[in-house]
N, C-alpha and C. Protein backbone atom coordinates (compact mmCIF):
# COMPACT_ATOMS: atom_id res chain seq x y z
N UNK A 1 3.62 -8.61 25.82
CA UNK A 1 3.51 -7.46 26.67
C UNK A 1 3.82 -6.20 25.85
N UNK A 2 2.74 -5.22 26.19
CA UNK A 2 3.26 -3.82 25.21
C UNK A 2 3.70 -2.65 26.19
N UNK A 3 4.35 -2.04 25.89
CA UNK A 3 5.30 -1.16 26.61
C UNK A 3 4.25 -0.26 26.29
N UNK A 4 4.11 1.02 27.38
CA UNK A 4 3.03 1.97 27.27
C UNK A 4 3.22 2.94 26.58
N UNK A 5 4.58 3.30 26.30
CA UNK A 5 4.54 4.71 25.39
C UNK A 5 4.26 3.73 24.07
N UNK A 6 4.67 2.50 23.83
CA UNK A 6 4.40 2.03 22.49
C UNK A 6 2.68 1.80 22.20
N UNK A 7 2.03 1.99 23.00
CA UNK A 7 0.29 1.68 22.72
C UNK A 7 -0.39 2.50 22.49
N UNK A 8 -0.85 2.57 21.75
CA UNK A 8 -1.70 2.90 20.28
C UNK A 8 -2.48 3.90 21.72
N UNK A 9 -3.46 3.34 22.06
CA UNK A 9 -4.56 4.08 22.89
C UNK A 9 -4.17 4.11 24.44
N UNK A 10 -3.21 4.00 24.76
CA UNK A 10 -2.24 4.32 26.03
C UNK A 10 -1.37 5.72 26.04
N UNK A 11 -0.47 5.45 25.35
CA UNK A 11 0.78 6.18 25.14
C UNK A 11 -0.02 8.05 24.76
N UNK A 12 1.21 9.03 25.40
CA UNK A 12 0.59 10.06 25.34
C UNK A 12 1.21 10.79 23.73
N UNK A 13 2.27 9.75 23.44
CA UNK A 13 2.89 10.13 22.53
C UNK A 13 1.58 10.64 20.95
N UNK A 14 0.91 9.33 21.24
CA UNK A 14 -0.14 9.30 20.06
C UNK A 14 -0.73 10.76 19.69
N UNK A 15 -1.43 10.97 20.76
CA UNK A 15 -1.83 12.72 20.00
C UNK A 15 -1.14 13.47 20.25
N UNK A 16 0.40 13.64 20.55
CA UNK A 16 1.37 14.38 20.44
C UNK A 16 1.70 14.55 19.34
N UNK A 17 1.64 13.26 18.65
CA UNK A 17 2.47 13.10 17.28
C UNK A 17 1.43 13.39 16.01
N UNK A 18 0.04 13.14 16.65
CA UNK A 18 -0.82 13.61 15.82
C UNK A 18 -0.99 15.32 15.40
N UNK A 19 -0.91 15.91 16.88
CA UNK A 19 -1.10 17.50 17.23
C UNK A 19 0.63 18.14 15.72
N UNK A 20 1.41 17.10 15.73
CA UNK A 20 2.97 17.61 16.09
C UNK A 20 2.41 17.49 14.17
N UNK A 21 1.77 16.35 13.68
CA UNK A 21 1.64 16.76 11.93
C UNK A 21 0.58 17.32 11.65
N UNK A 22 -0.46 17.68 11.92
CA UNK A 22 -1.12 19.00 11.96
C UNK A 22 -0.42 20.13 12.21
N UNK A 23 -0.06 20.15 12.92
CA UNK A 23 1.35 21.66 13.52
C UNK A 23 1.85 21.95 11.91
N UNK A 24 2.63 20.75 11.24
CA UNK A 24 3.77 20.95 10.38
C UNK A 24 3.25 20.89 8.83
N UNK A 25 1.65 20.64 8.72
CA UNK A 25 0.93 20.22 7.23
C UNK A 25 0.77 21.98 7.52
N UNK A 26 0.66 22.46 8.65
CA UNK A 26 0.07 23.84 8.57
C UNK A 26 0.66 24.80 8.28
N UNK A 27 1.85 24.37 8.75
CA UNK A 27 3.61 25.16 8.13
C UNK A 27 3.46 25.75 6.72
N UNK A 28 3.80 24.09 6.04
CA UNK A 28 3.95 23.76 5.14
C UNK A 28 2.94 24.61 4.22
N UNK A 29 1.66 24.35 4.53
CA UNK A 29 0.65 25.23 3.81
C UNK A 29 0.66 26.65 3.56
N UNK A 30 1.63 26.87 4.83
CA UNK A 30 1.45 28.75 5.24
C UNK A 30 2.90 29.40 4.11
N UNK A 31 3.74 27.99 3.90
CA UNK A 31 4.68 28.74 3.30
C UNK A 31 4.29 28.60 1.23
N UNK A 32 3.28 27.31 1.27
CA UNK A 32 2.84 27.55 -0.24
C UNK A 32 2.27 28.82 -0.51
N UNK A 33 1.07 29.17 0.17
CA UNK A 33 0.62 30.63 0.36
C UNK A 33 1.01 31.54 0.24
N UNK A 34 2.45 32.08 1.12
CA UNK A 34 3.04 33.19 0.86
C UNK A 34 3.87 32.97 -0.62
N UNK A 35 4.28 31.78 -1.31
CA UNK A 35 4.82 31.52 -2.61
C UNK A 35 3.52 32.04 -3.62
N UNK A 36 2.39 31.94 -2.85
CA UNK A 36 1.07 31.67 -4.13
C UNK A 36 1.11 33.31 -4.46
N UNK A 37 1.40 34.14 -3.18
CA UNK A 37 1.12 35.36 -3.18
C UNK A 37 2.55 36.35 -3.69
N UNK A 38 3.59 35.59 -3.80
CA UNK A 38 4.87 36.57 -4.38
C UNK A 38 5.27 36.09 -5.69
N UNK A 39 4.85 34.93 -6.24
CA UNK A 39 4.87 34.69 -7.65
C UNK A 39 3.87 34.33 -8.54
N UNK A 40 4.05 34.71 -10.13
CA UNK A 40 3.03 34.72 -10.67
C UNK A 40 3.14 34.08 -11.38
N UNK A 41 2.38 33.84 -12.86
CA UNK A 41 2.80 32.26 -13.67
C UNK A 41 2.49 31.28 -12.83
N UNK A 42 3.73 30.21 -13.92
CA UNK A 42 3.75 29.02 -13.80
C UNK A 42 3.25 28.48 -11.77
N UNK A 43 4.48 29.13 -11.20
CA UNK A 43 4.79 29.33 -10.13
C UNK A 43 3.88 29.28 -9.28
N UNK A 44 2.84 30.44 -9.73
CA UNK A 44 1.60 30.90 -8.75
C UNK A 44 0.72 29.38 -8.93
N UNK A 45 0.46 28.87 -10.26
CA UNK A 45 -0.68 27.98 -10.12
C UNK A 45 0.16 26.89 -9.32
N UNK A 46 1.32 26.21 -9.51
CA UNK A 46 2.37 25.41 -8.93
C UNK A 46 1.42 25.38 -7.64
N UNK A 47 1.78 26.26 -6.59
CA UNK A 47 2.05 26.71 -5.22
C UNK A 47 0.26 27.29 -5.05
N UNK A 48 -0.28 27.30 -5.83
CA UNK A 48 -1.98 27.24 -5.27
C UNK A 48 -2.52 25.72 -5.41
N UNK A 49 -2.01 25.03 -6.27
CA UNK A 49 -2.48 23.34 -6.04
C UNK A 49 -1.60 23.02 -4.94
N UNK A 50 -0.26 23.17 -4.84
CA UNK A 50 0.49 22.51 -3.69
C UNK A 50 -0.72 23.09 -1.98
N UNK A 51 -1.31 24.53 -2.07
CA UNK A 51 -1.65 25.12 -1.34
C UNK A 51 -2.77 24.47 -0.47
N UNK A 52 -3.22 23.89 -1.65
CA UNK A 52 -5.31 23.17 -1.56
C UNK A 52 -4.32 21.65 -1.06
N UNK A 53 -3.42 21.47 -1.53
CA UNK A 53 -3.48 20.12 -1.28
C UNK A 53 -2.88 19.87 0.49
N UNK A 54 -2.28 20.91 0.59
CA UNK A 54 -1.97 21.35 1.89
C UNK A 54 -3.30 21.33 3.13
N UNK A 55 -4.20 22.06 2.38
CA UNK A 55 -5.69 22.50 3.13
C UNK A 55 -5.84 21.29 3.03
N UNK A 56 -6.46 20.35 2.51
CA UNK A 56 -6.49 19.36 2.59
C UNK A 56 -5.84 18.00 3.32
N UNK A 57 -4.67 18.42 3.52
CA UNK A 57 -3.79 17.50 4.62
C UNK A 57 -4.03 17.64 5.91
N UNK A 58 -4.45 19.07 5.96
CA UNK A 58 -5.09 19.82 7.19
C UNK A 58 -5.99 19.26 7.85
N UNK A 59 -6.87 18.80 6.93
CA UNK A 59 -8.72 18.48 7.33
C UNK A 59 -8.37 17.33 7.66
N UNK A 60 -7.57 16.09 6.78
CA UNK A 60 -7.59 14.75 7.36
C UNK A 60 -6.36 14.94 8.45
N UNK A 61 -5.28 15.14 8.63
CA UNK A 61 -4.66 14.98 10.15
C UNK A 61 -5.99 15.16 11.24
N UNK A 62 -6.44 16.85 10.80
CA UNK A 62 -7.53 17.03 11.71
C UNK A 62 -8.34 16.00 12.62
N UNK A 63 -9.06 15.12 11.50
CA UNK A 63 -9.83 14.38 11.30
C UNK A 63 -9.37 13.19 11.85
N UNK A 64 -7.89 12.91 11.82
CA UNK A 64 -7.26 11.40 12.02
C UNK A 64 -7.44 11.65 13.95
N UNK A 65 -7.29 12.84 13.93
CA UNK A 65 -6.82 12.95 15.90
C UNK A 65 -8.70 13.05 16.26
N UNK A 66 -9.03 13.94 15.49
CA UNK A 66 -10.58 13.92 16.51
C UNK A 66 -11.40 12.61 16.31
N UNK A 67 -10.97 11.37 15.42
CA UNK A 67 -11.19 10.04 15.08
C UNK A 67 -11.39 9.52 16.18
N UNK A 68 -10.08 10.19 16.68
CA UNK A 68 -10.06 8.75 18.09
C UNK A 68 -10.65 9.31 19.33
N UNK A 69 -11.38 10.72 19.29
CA UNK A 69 -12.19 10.79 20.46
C UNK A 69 -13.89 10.64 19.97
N UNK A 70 -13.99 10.72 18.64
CA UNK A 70 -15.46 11.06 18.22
C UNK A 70 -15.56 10.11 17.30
N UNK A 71 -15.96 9.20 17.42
CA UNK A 71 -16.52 8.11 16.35
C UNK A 71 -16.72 9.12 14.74
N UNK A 72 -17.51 9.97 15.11
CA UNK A 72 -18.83 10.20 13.82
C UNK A 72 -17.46 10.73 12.73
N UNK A 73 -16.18 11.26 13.34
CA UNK A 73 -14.92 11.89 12.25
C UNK A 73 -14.40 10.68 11.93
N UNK A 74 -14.36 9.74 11.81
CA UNK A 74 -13.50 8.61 11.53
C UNK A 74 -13.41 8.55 10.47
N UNK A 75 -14.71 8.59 9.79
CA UNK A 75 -14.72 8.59 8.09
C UNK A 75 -14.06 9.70 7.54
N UNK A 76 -14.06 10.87 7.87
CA UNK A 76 -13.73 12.61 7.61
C UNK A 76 -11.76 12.05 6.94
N UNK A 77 -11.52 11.12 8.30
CA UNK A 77 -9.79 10.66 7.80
C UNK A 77 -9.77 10.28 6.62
N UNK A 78 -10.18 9.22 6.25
CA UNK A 78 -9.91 8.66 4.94
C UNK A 78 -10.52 10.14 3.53
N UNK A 79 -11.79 10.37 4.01
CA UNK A 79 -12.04 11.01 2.82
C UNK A 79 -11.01 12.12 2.62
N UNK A 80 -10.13 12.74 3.67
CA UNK A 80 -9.42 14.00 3.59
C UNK A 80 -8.07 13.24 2.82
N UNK A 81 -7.68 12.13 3.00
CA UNK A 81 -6.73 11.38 2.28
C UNK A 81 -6.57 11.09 1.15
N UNK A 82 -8.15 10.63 0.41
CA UNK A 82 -8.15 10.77 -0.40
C UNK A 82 -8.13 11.92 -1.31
N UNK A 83 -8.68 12.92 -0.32
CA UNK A 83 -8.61 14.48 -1.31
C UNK A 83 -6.74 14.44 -1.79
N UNK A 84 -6.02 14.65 -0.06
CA UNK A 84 -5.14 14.70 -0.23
C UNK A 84 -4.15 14.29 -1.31
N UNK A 85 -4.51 12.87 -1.46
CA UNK A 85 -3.65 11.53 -2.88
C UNK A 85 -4.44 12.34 -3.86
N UNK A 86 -5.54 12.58 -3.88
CA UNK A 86 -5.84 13.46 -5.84
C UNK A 86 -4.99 14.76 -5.79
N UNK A 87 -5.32 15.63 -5.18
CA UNK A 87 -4.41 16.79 -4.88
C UNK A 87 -2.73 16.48 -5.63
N UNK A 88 -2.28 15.76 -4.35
CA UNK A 88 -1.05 15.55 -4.67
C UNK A 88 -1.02 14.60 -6.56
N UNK A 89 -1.89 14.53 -6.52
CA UNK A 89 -1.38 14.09 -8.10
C UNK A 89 -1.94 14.71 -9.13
N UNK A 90 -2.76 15.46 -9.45
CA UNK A 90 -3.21 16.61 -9.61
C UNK A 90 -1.96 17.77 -9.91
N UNK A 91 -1.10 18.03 -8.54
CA UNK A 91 -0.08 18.74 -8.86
C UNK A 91 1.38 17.86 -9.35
N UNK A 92 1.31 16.33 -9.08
CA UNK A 92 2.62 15.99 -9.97
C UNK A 92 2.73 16.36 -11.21
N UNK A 93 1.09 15.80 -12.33
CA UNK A 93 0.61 16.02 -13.05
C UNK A 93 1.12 17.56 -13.33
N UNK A 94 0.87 18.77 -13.08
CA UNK A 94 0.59 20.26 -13.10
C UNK A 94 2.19 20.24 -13.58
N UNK A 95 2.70 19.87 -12.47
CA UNK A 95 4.43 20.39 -12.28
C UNK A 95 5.47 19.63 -13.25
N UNK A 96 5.07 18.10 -13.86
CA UNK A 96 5.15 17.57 -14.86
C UNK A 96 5.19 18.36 -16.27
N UNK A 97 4.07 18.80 -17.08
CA UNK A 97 3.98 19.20 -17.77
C UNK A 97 3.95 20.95 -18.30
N UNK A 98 4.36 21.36 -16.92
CA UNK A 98 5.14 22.69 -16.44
C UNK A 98 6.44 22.95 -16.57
N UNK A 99 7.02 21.74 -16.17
CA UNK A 99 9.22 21.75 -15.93
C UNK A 99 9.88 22.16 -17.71
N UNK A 100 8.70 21.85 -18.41
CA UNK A 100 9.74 22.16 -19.86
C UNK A 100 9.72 23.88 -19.91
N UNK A 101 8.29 24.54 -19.18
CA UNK A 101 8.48 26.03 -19.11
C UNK A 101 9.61 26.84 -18.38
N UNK A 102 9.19 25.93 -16.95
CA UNK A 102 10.10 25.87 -16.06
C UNK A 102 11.38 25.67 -16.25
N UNK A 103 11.67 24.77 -16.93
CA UNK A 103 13.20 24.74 -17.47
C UNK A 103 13.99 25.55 -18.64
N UNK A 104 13.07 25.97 -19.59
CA UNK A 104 13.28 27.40 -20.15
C UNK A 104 13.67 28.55 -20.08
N UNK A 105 12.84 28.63 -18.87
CA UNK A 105 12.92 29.71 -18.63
C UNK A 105 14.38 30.39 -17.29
N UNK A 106 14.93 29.07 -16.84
CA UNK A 106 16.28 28.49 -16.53
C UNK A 106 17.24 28.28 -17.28
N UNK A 107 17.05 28.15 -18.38
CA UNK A 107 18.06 27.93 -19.50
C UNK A 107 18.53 26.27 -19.50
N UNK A 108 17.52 25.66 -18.93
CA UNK A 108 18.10 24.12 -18.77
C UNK A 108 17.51 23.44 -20.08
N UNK A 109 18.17 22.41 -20.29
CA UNK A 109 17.61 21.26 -21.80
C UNK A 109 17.10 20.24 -21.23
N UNK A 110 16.05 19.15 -21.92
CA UNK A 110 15.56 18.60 -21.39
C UNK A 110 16.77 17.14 -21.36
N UNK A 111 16.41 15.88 -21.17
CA UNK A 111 17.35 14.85 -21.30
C UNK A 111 18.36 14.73 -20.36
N UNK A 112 18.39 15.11 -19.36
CA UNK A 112 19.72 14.85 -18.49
C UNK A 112 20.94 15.84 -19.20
N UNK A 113 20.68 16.79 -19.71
CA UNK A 113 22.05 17.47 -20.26
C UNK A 113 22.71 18.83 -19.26
């Protein structure tokens, strides 16, 4: 027996919770943006990949909620996911081989010191 707030295509929780990470990928995006736009350097490119990868989290949440009323978006989820997973590694990558500037320019050493 499944309890109704627990069912997938019952429960009202489902596109609550869908609406509720769209809400917060959008946040999130709005505050890389204003970073993209008050710093420059390292920083700025940092916070314009974090930005796209944001836009991108956007399109597939999007995509994950209008899935379940419109067949034809179903696919739109995965492909925005995948943007998303390159994105996000794309900028590990970026921010990786950034932290020794980044840490320079902090006065930090590399090695755990």
């Amino acid at each position: 027996m499944v309890i109704e707030v627990l069912s997938y295509k019952a429960s009202s929780l489902n596109p609550l919770f869908k609406c509720l990470i769209i809400i917060l990928y959008i946040i999130g995006t709005w505050f890389f943006y204003l970073a993209w736009r008050k710093y420059g350097g390292n920083l700025k490119i940092i916070a314009g990949a974090l930005m796209c990868g944001g836009i991108a989290a956007c399109i597939g949440a999007g995509a994950r909620f209008l899935g379940d009323y419109l067949i034809q978006f179903k696919w739109m989820e995965s492909t925005g996911a995948i943007i998303f997973a390159l994105v996000s590694l794309f900028v590990a990558v970026l921010v990786y081989r950034k932290f020794s500037e980044i840490a320079e320019a902090f006065g930090l050493k590399g090695g755990g010191e």
